[in-house]
PDB file of N, CA and C in Angstrom:
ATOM      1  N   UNK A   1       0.802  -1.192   0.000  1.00  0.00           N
ATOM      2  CA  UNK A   1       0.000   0.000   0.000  1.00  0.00           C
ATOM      3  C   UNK A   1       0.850   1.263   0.000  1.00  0.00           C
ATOM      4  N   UNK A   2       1.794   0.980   0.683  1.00  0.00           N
ATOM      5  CA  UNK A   2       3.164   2.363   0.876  1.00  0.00           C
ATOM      6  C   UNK A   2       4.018   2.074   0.260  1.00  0.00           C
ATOM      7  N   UNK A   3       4.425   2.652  -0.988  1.00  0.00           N
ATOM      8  CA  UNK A   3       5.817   2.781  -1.753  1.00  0.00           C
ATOM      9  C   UNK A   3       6.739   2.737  -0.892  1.00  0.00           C
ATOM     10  N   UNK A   4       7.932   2.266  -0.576  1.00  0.00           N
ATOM     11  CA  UNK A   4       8.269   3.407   0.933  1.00  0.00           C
ATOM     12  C   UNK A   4       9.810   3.671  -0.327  1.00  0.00           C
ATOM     13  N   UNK A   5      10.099   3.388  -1.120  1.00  0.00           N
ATOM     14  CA  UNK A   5      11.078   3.850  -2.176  1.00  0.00           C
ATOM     15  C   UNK A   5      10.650   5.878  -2.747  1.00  0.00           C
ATOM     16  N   UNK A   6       8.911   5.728  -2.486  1.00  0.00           N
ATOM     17  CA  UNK A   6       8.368   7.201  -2.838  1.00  0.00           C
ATOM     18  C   UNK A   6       8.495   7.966  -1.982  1.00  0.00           C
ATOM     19  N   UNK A   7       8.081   7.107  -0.382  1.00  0.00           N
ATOM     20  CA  UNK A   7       7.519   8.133   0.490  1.00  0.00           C
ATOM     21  C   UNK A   7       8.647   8.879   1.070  1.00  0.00           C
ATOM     22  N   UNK A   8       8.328  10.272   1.035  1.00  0.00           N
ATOM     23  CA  UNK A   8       9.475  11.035   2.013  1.00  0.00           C
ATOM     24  C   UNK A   8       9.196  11.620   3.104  1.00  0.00           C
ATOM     25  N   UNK A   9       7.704  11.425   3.842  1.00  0.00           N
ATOM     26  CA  UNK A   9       7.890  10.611   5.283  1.00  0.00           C
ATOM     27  C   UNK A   9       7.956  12.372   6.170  1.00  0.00           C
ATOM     28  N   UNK A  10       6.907  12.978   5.030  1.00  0.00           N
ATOM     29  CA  UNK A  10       6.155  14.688   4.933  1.00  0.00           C
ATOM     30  C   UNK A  10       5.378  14.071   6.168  1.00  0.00           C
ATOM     31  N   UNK A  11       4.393  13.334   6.314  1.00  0.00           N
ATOM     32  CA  UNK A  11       3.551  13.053   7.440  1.00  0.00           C
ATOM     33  C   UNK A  11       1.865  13.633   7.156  1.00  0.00           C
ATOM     34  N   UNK A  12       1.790  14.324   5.745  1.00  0.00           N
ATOM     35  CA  UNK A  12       0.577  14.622   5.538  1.00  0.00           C
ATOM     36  C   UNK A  12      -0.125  13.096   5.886  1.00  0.00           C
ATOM     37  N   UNK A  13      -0.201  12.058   5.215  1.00  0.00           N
ATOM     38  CA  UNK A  13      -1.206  11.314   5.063  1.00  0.00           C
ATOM     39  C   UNK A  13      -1.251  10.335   6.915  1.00  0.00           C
ATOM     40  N   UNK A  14      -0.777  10.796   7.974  1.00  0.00           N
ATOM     41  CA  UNK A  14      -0.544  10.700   9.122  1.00  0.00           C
ATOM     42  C   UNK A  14      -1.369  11.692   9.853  1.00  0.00           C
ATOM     43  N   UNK A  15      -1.457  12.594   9.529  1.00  0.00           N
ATOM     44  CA  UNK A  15      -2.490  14.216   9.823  1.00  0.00           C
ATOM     45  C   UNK A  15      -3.865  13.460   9.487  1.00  0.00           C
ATOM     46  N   UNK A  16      -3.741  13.489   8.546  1.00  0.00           N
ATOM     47  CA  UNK A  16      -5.357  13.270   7.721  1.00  0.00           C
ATOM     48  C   UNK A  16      -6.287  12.259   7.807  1.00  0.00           C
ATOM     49  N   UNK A  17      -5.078  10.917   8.273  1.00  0.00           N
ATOM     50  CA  UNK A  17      -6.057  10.200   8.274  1.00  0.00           C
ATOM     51  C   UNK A  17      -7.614   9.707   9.246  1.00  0.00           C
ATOM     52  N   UNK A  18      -8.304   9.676   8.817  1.00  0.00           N
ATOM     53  CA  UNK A  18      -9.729   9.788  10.234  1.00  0.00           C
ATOM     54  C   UNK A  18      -9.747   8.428  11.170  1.00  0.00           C
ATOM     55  N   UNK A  19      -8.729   7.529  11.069  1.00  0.00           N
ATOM     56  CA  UNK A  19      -8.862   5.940  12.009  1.00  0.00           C
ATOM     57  C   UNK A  19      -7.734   6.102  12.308  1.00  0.00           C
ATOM     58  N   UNK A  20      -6.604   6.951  11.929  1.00  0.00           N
ATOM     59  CA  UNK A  20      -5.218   7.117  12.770  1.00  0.00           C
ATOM     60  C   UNK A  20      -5.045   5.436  12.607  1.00  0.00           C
ATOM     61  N   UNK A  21      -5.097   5.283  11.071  1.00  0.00           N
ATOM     62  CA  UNK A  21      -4.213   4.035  10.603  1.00  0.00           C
ATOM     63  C   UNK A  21      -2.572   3.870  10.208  1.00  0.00           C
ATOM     64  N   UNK A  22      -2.440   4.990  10.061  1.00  0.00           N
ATOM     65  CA  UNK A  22      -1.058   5.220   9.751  1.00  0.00           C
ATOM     66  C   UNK A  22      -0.349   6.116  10.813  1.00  0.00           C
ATOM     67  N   UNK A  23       1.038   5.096  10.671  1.00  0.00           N
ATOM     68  CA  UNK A  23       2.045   6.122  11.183  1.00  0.00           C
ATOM     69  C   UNK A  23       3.526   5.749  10.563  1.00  0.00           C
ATOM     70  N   UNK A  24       4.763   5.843  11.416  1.00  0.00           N
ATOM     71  CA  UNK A  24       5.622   5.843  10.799  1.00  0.00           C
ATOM     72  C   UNK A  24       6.208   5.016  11.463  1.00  0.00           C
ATOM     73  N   UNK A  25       7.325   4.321  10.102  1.00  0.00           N
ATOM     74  CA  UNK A  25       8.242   2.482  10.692  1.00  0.00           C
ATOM     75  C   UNK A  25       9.527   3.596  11.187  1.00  0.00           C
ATOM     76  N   UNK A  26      10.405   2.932  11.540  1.00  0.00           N
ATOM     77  CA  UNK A  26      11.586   3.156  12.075  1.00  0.00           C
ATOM     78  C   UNK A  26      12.671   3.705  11.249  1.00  0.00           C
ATOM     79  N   UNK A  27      12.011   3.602   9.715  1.00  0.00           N
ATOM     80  CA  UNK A  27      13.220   4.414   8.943  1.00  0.00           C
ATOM     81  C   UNK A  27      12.573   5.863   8.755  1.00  0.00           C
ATOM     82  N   UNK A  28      11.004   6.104   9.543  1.00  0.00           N
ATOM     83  CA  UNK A  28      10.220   7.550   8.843  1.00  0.00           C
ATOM     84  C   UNK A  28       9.333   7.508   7.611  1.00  0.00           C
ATOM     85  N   UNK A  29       9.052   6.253   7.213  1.00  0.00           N
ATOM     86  CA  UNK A  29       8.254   6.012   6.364  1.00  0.00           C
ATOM     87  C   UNK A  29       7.305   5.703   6.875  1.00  0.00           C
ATOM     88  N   UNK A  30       6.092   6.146   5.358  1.00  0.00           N
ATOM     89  CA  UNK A  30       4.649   5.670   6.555  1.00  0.00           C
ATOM     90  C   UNK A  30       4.310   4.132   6.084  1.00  0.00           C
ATOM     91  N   UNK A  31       3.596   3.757   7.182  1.00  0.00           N
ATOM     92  CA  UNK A  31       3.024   2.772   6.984  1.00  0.00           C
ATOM     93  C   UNK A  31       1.629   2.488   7.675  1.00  0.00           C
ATOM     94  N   UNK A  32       0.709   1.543   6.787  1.00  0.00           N
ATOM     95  CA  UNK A  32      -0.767   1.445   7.174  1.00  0.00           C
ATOM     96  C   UNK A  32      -1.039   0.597   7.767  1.00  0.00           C
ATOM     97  N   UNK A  33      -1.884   0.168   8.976  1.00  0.00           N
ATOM     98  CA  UNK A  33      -2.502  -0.481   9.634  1.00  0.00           C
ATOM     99  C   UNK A  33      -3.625  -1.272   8.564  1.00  0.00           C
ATOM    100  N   UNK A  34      -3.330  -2.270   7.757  1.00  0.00           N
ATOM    101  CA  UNK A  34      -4.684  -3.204   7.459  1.00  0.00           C
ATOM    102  C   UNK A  34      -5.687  -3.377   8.416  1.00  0.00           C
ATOM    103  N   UNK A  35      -5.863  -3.494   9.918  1.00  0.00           N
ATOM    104  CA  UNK A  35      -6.520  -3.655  10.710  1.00  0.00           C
ATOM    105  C   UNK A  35      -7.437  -2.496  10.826  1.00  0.00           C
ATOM    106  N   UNK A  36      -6.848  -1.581  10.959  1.00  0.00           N
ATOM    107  CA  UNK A  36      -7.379   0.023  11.249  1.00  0.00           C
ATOM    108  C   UNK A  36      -8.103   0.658   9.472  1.00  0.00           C
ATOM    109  N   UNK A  37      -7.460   0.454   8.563  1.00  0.00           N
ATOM    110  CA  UNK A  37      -7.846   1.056   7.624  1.00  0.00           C
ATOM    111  C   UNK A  37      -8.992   0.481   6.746  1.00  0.00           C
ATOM    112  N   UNK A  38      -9.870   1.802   6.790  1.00  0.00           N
ATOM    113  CA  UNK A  38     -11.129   2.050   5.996  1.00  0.00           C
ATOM    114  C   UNK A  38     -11.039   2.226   4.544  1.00  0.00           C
ATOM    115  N   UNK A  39      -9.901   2.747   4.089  1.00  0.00           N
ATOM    116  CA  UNK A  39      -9.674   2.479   2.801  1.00  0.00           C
ATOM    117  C   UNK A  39     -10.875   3.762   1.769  1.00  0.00           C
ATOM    118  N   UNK A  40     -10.848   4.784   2.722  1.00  0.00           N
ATOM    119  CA  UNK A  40     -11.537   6.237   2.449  1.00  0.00           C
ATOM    120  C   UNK A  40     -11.102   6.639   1.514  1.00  0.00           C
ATOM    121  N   UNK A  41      -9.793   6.643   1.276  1.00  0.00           N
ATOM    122  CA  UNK A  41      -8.506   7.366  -0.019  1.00  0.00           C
ATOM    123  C   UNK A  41      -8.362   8.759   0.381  1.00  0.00           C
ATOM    124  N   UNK A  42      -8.461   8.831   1.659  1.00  0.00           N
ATOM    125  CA  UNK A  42      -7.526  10.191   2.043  1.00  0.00           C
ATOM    126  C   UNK A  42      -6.394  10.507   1.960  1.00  0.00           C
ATOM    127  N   UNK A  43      -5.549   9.264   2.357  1.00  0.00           N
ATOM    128  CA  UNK A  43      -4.169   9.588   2.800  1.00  0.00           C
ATOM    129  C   UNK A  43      -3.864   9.018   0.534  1.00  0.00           C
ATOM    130  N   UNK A  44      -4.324   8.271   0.162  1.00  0.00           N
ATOM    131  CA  UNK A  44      -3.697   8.131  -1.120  1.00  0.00           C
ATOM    132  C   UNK A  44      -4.576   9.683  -2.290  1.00  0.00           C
ATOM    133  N   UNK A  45      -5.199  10.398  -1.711  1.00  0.00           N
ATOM    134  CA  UNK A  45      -5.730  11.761  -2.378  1.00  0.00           C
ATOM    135  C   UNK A  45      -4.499  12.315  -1.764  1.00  0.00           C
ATOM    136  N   UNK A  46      -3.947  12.618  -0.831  1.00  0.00           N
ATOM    137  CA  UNK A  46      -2.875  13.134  -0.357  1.00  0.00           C
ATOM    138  C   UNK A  46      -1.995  13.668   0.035  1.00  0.00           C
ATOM    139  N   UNK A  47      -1.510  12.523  -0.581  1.00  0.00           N
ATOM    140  CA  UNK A  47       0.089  12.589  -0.911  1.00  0.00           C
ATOM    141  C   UNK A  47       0.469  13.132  -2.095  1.00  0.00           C
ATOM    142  N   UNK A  48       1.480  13.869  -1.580  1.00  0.00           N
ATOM    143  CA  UNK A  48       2.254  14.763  -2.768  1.00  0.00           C
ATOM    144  C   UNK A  48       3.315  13.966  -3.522  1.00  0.00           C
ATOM    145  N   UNK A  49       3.817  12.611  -2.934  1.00  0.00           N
ATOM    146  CA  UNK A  49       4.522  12.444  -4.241  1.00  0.00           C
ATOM    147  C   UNK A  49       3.793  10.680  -4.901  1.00  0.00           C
ATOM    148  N   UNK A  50       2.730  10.577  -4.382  1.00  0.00           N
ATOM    149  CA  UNK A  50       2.232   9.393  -4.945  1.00  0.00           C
ATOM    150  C   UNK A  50       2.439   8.085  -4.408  1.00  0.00           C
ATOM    151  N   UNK A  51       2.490   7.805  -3.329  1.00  0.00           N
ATOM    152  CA  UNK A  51       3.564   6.897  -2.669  1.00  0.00           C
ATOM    153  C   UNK A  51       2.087   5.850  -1.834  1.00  0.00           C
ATOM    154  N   UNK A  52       1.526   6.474  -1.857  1.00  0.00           N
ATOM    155  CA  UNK A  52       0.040   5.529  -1.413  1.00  0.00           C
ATOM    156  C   UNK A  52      -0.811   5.071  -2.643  1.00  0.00           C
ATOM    157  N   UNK A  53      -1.094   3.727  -2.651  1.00  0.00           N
ATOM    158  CA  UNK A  53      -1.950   3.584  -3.424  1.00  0.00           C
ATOM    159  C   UNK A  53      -2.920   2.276  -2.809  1.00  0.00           C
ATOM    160  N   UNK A  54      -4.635   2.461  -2.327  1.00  0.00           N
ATOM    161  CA  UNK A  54      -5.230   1.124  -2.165  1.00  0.00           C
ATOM    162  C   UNK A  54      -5.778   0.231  -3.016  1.00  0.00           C
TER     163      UNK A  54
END
């Protein structure tokens, strides 16, 4: 679901999201909770460099 080769770990799609499915792995990349995520397309509307996709 997370490029993490794209993401540069801005934190918009961490702000935005409404189930606080995402946050960030240990290198600062985001990553999504399958458990938590609704799959709304907030955080993949976004993102500025394209790095989410469901």
């Amino acid at each position: 679901m997370v490029d993490k080769e794209k993401c540069i770990g801005c934190g918009t799609c961490v702000q935005l999201c409404p189930v606080e499915a995402i946050s960030f792995d240990e290198n600062g990349k985001a990553q999504i909770d399958p458990e938590k995520c609704i799959h709304c397309g907030t955080c993949e509307a976004s993102c500025p460099v394209e790095a989410i996709k469901l």
